[in-house]
Protein backbone atom coordinates (compact mmCIF):
# COMPACT_ATOMS: atom_id res chain seq x y z
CA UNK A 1 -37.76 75.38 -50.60
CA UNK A 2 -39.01 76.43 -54.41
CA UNK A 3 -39.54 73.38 -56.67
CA UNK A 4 -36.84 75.33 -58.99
CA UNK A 5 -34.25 75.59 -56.50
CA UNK A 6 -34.60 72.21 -55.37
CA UNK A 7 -34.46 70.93 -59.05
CA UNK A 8 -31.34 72.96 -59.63
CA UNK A 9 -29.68 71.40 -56.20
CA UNK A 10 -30.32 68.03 -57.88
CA UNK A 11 -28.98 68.90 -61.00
CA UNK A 12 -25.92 70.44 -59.84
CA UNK A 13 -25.55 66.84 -58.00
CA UNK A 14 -26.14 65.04 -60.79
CA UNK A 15 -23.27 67.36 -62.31
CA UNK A 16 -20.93 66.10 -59.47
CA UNK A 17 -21.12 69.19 -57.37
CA UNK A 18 -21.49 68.73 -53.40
CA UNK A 19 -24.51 70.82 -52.70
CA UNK A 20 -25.60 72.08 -49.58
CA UNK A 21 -28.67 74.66 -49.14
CA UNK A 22 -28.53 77.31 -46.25
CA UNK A 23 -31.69 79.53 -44.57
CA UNK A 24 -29.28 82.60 -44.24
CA UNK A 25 -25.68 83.90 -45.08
CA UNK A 26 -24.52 83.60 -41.43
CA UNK A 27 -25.29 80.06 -41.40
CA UNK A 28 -23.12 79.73 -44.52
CA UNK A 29 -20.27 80.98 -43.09
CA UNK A 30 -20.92 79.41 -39.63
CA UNK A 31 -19.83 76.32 -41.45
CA UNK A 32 -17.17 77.32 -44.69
CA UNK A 33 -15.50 78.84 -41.10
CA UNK A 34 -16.23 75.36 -38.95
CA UNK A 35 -14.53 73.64 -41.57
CA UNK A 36 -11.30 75.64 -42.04
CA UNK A 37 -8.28 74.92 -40.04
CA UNK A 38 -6.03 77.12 -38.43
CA UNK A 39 -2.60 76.06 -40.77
CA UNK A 40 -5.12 76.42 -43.92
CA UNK A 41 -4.15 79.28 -46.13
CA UNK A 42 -7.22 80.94 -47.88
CA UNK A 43 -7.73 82.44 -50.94
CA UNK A 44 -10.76 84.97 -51.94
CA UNK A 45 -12.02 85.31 -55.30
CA UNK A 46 -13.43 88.82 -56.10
CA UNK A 47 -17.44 88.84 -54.82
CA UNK A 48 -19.91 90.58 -52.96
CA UNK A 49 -21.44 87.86 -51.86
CA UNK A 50 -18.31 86.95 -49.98
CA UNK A 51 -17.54 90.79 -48.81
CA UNK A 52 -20.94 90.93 -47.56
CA UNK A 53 -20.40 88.15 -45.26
CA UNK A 54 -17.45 89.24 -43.51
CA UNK A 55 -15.58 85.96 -43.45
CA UNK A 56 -12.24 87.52 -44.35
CA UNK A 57 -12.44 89.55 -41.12
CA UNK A 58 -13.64 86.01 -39.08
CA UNK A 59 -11.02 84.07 -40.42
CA UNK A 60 -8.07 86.75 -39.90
CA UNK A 61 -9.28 86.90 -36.27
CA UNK A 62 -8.70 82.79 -36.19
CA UNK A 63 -5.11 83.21 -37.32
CA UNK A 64 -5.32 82.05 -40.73
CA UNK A 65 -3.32 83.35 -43.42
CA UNK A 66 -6.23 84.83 -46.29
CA UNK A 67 -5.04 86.54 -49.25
CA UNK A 68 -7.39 88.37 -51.28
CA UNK A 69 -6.70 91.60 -53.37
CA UNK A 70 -9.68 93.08 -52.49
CA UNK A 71 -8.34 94.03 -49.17
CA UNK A 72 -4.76 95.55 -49.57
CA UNK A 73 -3.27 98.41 -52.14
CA UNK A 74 -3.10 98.66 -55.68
CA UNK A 75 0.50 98.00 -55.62
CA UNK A 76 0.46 94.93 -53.85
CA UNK A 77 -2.83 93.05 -55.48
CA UNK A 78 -0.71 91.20 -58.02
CA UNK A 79 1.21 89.30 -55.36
CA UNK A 80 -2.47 89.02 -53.18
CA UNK A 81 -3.89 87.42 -56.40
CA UNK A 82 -1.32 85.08 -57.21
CA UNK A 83 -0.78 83.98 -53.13
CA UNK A 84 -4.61 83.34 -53.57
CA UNK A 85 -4.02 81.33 -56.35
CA UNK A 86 -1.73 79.15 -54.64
CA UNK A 87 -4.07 78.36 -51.31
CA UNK A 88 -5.48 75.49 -49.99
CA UNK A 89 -8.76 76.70 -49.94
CA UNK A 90 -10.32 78.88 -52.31
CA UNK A 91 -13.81 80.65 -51.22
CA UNK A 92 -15.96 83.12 -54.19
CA UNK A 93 -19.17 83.30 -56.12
CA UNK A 94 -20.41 82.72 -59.19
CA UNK A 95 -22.13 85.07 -61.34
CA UNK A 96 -25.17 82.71 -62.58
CA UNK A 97 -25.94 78.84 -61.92
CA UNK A 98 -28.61 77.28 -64.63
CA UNK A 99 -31.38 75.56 -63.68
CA UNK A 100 -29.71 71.95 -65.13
CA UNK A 101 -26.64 72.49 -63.17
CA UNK A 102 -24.51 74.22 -64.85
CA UNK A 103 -21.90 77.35 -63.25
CA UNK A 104 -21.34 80.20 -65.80
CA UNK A 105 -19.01 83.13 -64.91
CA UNK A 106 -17.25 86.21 -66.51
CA UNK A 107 -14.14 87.90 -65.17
CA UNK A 108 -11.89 90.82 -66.09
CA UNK A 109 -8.43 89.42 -64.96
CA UNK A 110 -9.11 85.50 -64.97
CA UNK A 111 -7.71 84.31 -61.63
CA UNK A 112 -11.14 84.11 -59.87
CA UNK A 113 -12.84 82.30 -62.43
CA UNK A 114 -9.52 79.65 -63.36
CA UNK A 115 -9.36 78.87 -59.62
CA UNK A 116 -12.78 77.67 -59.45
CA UNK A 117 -11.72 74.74 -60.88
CA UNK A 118 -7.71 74.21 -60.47
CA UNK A 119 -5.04 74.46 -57.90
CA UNK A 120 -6.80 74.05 -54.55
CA UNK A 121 -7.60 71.12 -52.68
CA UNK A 122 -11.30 72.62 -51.55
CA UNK A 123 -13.67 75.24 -53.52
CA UNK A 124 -16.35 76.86 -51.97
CA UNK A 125 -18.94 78.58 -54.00
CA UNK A 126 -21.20 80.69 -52.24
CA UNK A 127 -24.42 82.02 -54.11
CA UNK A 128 -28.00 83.64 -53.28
CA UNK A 129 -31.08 81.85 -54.84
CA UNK A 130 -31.10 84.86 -56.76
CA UNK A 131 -28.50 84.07 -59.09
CA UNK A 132 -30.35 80.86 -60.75
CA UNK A 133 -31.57 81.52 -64.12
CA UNK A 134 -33.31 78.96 -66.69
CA UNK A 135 -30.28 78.48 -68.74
CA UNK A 136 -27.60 79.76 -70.39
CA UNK A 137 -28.85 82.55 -72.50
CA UNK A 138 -30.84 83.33 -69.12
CA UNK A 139 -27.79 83.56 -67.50
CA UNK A 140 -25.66 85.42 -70.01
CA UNK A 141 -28.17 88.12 -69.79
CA UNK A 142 -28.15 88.37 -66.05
CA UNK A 143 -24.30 88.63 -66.37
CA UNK A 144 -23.92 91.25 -68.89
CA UNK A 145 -27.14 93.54 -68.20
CA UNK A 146 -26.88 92.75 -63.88
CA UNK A 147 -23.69 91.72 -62.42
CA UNK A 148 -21.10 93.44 -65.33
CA UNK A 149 -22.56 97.17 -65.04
CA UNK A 150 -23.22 96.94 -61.04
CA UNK A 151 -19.58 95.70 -60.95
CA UNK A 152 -18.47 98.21 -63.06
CA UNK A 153 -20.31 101.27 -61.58
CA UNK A 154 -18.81 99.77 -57.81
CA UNK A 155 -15.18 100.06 -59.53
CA UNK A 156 -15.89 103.49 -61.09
CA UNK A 157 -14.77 101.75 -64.25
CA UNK A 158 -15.20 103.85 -67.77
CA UNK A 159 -16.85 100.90 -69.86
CA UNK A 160 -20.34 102.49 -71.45
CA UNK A 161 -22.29 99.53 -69.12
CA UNK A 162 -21.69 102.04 -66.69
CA UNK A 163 -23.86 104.50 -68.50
CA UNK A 164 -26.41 102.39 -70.00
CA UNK A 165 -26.48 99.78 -67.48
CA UNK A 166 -26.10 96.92 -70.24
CA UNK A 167 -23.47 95.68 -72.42
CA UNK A 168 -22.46 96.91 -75.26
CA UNK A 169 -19.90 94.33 -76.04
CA UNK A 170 -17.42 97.23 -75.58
CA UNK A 171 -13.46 97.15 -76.10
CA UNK A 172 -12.78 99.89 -73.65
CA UNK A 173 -9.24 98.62 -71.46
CA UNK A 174 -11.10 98.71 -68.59
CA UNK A 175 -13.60 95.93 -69.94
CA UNK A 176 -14.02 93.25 -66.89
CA UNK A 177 -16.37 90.78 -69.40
CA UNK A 178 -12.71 89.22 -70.72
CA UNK A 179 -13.07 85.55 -69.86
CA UNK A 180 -15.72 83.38 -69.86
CA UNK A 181 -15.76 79.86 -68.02
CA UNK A 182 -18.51 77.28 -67.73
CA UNK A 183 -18.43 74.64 -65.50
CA UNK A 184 -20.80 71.82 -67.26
CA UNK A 185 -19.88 69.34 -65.08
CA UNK A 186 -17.37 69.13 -61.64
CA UNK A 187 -13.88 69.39 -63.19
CA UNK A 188 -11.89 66.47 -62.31
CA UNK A 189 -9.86 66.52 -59.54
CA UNK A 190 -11.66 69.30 -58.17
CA UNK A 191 -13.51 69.45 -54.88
CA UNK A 192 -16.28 71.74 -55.72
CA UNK A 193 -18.54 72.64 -52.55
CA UNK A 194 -21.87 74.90 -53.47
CA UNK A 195 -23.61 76.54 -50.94
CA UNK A 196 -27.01 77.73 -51.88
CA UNK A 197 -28.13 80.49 -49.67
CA UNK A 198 -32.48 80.92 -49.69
CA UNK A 199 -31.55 84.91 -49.75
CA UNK A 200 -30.60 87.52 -52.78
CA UNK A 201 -26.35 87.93 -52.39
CA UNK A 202 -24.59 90.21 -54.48
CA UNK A 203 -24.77 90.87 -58.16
């Protein structure tokens, strides 16, 4: 393991985060899906991270009831967010984690990043060792000129990021840089459970 990541891991403890470090996605899920029980209702923030692992598929085929808008019609991703909202356990990413600990995240709608720290009795985070930058401004960049136009271009959104690959600070209606959250320390009352994965996972 790099010095930096394992600095980070101890920082993130020291910020009251449970921290656990994984060789590989699959061994990530092996265990978010080892410790889920079949009367547990999920919710699934948007990611790639967590679409590239397939756990949504895993846990369906256990039985358990997972809501996440990402997998059913336009018309019905209201209700999928706000069932999501309302789960027991709530599994996403986060866009950037500095190296003293800290979680930063920007979201178009607001219920991924507001549920990573209210109204579910266990969090997981899931993240590649790619998304660990030096500190904030570090990871503001990596959010607005990485993970915001990538996003974008996936949703065939018409913000100018997906032009120029950057932000432009824009106002378009279709902006998804609305809300901003940082998570300096574990929220209270929150069981926050980060799983650092030594790969590169999403945006």
């Amino acid at each position: 393991m790099e010095e930096r990541v394992r600095s980070t891991m101890d920082n993130l403890r020291k910020n009251g985060f449970e921290v656990k470090f994984f060789d590989n996605i699959k061994e990530a899920k092996n265990d978010i899906i080892r410790q889920i029980q079949v009367d547990d209702t999920v919710g699934i923030g948007g990611s790639m991270t967590v679409f590239d692992m397939n756990i949504y598929e895993e846990l369906k085929e256990k039985g358990i009831n997972v809501f996440w808008h990402w997998k059913v019609p336009d018309e019905e991703k209201m209700q999928a967010r706000n069932n999501a909202d309302k789960a027991k356990i709530y599994i996403t990413s986060t866009n950037a984690i500095t190296e003293d600990g800290k979680l930063i995240n920007m979201d178009g709608v607001g219920n991924r990043v507001s549920s990573m720290f209210y109204g579910h009795e266990k969090i997981y985070i899931i993240a590649g060792i790619n998304k660990i930058c030096k500190d904030y401004e570090g990871a503001r960049n990596r959010i607005r000129n990485i993970a915001a136009p990538k996003n974008a271009e996936r949703l065939k959104l018409d913000t100018p990021c997906t032009i120029t690959g950057k932000c432009v600070d824009c106002s378009s209606p279709s902006r998804i840089c609305n809300v901003e959250v940082i998570l300096h320390k574990k929220p209270s009352n929150a069981n926050v459970f980060i799983f650092l994965v030594n790969e590169e996972l999403g945006y």
